[in-house]
N, C-alpha and C. Protein backbone atom coordinates (compact mmCIF):
# COMPACT_ATOMS: atom_id res chain seq x y z
N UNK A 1 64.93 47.57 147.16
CA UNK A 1 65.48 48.85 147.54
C UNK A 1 66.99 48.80 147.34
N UNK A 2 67.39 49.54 146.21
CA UNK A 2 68.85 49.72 146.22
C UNK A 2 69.31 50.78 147.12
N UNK A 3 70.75 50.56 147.97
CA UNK A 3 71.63 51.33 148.60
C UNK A 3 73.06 50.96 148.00
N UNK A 4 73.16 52.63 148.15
CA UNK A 4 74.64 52.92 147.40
C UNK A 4 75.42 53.82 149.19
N UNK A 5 76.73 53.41 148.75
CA UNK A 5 77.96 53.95 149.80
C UNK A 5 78.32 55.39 148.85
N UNK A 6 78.20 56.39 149.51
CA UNK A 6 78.56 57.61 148.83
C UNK A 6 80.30 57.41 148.60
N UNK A 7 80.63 58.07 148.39
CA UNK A 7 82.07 57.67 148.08
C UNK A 7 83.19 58.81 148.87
N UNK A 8 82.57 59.36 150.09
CA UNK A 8 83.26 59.93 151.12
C UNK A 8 83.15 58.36 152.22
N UNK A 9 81.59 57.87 152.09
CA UNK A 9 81.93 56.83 153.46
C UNK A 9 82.84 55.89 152.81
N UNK A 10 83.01 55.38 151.29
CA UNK A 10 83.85 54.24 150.59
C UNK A 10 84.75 54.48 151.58
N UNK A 11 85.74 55.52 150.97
CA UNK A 11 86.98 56.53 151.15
C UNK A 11 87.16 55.95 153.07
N UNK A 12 86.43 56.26 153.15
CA UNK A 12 86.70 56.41 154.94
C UNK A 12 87.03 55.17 155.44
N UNK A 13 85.85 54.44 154.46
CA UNK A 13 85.35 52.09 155.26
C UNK A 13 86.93 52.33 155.03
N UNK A 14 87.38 52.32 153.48
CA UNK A 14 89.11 51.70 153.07
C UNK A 14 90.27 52.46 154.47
N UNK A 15 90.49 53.26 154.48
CA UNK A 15 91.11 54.18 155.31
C UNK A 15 90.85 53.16 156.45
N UNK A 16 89.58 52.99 157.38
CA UNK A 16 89.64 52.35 158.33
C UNK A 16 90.70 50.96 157.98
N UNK A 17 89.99 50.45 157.35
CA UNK A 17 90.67 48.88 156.91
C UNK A 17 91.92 48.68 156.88
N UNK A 18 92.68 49.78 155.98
CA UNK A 18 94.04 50.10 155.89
C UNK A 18 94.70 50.59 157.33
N UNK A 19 94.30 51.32 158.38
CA UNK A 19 94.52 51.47 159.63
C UNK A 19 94.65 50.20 160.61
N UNK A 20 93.39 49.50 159.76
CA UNK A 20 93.16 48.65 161.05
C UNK A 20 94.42 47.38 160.89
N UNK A 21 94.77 47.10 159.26
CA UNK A 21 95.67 46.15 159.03
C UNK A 21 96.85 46.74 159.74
N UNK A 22 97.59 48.21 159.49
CA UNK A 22 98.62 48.16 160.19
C UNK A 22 98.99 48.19 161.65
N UNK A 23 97.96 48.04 162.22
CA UNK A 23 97.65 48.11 163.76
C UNK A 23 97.81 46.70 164.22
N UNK A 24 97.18 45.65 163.31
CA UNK A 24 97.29 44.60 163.78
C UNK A 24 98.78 43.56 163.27
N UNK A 25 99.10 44.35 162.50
CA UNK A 25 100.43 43.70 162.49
C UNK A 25 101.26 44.47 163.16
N UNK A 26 101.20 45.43 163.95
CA UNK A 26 102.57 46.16 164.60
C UNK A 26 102.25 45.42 166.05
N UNK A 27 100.89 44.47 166.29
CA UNK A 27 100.72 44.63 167.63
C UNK A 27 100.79 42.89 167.69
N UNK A 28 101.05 42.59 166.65
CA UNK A 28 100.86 41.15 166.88
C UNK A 28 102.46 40.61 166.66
N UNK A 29 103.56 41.56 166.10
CA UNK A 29 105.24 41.82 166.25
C UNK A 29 105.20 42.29 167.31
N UNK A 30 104.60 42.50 168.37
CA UNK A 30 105.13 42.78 169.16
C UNK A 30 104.96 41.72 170.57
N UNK A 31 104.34 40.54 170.37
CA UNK A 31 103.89 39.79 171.23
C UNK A 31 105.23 38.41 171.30
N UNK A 32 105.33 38.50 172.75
CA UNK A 32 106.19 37.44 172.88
C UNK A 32 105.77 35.53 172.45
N UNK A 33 106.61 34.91 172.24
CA UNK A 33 105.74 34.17 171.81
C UNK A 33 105.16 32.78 173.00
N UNK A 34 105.24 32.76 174.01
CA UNK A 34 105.07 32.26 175.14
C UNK A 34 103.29 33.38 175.69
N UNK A 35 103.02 34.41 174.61
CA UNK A 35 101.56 34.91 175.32
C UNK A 35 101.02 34.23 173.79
N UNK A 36 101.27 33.50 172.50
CA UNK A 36 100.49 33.24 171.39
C UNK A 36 99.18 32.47 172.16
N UNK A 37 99.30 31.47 172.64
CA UNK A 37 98.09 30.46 173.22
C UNK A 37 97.44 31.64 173.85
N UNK A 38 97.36 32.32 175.14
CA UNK A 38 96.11 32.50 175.40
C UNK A 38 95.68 34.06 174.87
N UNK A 39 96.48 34.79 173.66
CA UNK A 39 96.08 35.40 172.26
C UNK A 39 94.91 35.14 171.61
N UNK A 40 95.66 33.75 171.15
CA UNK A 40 94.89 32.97 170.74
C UNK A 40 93.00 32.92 170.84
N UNK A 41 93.31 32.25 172.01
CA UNK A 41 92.01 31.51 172.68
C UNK A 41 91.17 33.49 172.81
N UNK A 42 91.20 34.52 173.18
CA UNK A 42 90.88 35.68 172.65
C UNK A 42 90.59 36.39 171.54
N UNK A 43 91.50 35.86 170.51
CA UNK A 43 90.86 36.43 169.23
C UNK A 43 89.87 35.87 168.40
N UNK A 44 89.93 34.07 169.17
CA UNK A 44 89.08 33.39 168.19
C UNK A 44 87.59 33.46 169.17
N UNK A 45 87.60 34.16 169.99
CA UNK A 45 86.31 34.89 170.57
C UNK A 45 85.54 36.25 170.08
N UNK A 46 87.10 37.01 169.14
CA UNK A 46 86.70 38.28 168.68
C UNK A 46 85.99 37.89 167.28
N UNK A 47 86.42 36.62 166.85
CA UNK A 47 86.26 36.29 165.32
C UNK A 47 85.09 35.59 165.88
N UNK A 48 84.60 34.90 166.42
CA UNK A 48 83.17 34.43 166.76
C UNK A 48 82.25 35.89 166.74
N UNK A 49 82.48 36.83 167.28
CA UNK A 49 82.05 37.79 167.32
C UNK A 49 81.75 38.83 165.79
N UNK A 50 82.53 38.80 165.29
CA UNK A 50 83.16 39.28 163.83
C UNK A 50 81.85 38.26 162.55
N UNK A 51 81.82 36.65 163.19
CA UNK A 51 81.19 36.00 162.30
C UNK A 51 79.42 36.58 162.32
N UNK A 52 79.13 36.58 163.79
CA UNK A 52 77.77 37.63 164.42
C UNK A 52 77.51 38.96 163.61
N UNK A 53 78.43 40.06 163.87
CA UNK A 53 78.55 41.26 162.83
C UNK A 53 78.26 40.80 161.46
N UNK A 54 79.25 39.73 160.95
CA UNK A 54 79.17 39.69 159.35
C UNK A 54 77.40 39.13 158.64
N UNK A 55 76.81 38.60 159.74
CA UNK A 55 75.98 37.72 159.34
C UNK A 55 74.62 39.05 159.59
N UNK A 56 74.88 39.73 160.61
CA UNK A 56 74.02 41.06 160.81
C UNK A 56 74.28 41.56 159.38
N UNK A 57 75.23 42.35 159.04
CA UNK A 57 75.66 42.57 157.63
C UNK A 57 74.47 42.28 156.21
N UNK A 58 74.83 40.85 156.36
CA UNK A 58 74.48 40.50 155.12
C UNK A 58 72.56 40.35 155.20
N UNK A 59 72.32 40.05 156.35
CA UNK A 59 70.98 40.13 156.59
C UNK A 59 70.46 40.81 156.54
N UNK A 60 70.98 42.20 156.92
CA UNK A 60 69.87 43.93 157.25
C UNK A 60 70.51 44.66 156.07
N UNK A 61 71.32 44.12 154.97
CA UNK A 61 71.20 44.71 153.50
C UNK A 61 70.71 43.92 152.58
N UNK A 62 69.68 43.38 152.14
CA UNK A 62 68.92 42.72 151.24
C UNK A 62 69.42 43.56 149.55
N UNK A 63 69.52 44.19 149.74
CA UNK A 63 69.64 45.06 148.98
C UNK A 63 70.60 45.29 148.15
N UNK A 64 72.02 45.91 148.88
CA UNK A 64 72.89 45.95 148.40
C UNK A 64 74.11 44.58 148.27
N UNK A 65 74.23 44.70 147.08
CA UNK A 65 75.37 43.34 146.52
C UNK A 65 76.34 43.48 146.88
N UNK A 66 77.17 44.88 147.66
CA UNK A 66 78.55 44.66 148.30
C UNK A 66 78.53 44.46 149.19
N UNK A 67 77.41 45.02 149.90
CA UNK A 67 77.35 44.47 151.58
C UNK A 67 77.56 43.09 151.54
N UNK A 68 76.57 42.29 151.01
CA UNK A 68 76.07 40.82 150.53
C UNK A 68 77.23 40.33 150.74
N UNK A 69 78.06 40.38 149.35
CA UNK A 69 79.57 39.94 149.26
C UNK A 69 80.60 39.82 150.14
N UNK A 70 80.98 41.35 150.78
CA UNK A 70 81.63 41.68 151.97
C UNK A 70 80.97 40.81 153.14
N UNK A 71 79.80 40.74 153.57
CA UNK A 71 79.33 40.39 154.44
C UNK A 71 79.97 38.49 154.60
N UNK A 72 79.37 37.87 153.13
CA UNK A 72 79.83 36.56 153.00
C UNK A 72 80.71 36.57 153.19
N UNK A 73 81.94 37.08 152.84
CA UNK A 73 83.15 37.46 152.77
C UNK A 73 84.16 37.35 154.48
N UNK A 74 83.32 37.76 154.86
CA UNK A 74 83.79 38.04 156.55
C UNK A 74 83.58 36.91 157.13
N UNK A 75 82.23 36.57 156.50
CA UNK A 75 81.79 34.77 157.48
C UNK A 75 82.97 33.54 157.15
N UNK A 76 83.57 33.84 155.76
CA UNK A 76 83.91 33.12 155.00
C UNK A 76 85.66 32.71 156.36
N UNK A 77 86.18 33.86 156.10
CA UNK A 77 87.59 34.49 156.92
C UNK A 77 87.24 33.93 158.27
N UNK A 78 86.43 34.74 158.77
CA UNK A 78 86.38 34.85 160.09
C UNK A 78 85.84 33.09 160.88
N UNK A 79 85.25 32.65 159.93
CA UNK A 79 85.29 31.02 160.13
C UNK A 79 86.52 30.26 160.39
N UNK A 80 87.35 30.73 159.21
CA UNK A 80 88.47 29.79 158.94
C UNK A 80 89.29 30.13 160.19
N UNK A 81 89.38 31.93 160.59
CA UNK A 81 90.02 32.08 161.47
C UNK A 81 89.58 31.04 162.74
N UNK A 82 88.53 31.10 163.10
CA UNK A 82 88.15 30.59 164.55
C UNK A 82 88.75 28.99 164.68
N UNK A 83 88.22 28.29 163.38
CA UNK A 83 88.75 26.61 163.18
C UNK A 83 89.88 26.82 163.32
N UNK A 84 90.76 27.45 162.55
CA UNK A 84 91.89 26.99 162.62
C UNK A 84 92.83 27.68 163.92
N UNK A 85 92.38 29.10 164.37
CA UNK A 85 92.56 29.08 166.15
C UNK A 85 92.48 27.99 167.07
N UNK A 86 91.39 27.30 167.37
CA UNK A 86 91.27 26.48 168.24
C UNK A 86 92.09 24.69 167.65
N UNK A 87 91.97 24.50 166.30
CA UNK A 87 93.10 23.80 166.05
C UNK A 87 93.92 23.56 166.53
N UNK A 88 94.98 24.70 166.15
CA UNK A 88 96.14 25.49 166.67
C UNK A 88 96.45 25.25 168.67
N UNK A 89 95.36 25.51 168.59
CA UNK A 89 95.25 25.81 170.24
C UNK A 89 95.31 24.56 171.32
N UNK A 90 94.60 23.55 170.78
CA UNK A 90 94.39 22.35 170.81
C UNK A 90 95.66 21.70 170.96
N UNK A 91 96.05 21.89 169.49
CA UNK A 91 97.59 21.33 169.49
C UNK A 91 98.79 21.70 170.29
N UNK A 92 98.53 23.09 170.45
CA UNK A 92 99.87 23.72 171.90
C UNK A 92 99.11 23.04 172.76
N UNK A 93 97.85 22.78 173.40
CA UNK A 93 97.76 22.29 174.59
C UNK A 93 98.20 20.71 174.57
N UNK A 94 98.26 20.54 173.64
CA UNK A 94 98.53 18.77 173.66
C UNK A 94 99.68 18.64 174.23
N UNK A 95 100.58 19.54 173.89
CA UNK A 95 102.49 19.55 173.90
C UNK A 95 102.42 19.19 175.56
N UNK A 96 101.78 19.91 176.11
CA UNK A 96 101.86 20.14 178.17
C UNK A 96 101.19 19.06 178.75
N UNK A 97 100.26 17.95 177.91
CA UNK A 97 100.24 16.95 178.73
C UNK A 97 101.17 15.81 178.75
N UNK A 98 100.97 14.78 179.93
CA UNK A 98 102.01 14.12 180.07
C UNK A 98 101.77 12.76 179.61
N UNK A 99 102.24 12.45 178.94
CA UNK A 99 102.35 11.02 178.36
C UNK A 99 102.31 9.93 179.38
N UNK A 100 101.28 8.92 179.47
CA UNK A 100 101.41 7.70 179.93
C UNK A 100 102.73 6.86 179.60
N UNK A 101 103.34 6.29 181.25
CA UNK A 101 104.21 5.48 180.91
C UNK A 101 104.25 4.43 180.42
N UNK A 102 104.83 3.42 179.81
CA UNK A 102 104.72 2.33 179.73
C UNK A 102 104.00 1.27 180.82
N UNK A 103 104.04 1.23 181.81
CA UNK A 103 103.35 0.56 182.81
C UNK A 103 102.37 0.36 182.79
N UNK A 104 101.73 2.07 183.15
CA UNK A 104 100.50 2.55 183.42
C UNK A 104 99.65 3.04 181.85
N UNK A 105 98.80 2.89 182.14
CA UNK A 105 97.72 3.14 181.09
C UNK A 105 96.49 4.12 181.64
């Protein structure tokens, strides 16, 4: 079963996309950088979430090859995002613990 995107919803998906990019960069300039960590630890919950959607995606269109693509596409991103969030995250938390002294072990 082929499905096609009429090209009013194309028009609209891009429009969203293009909205949604400048939203997230006016809102992510605007964050001090003492709130990045627990940002952080939040978005790479939205992108766990995002990887769920993408994988719905690609599953309930058998059909269509852009979904497919797009769909892979999102798992692909939205992976890298989450690893390399909690990376990231990992590593600011490392900074706040306290080093063993010489003495003590």
């Amino acid at each position: 079963m082929e499905t096609h995107l009429d090209p009013i919803s194309l028009i609209n998906l891009i429009f969203l996309f293009v909205i949604a990019i400048f939203l997230g960069v006016e809102l992510i300039s605007k964050v001090p950088s003492i709130l990045h960590t627990p940002l952080m630890s939040g978005s790479n919950a939205i992108s766990g979430i995002t990887i769920v959607g993408a994988l719905l995606a690609v599953g309930l269109t058998p059909g269509s090859t852009l979904c497919t693509v797009l769909g892979i596409l999102a798992v692909i991103f939205a992976t890298i995002n989450v690893v390399g969030g909690y990376l990231v995250t990992d590593r600011m938390l490392r900074m706040f613990k306290t080093k063993p002294t010489e003495g003590k072990k």
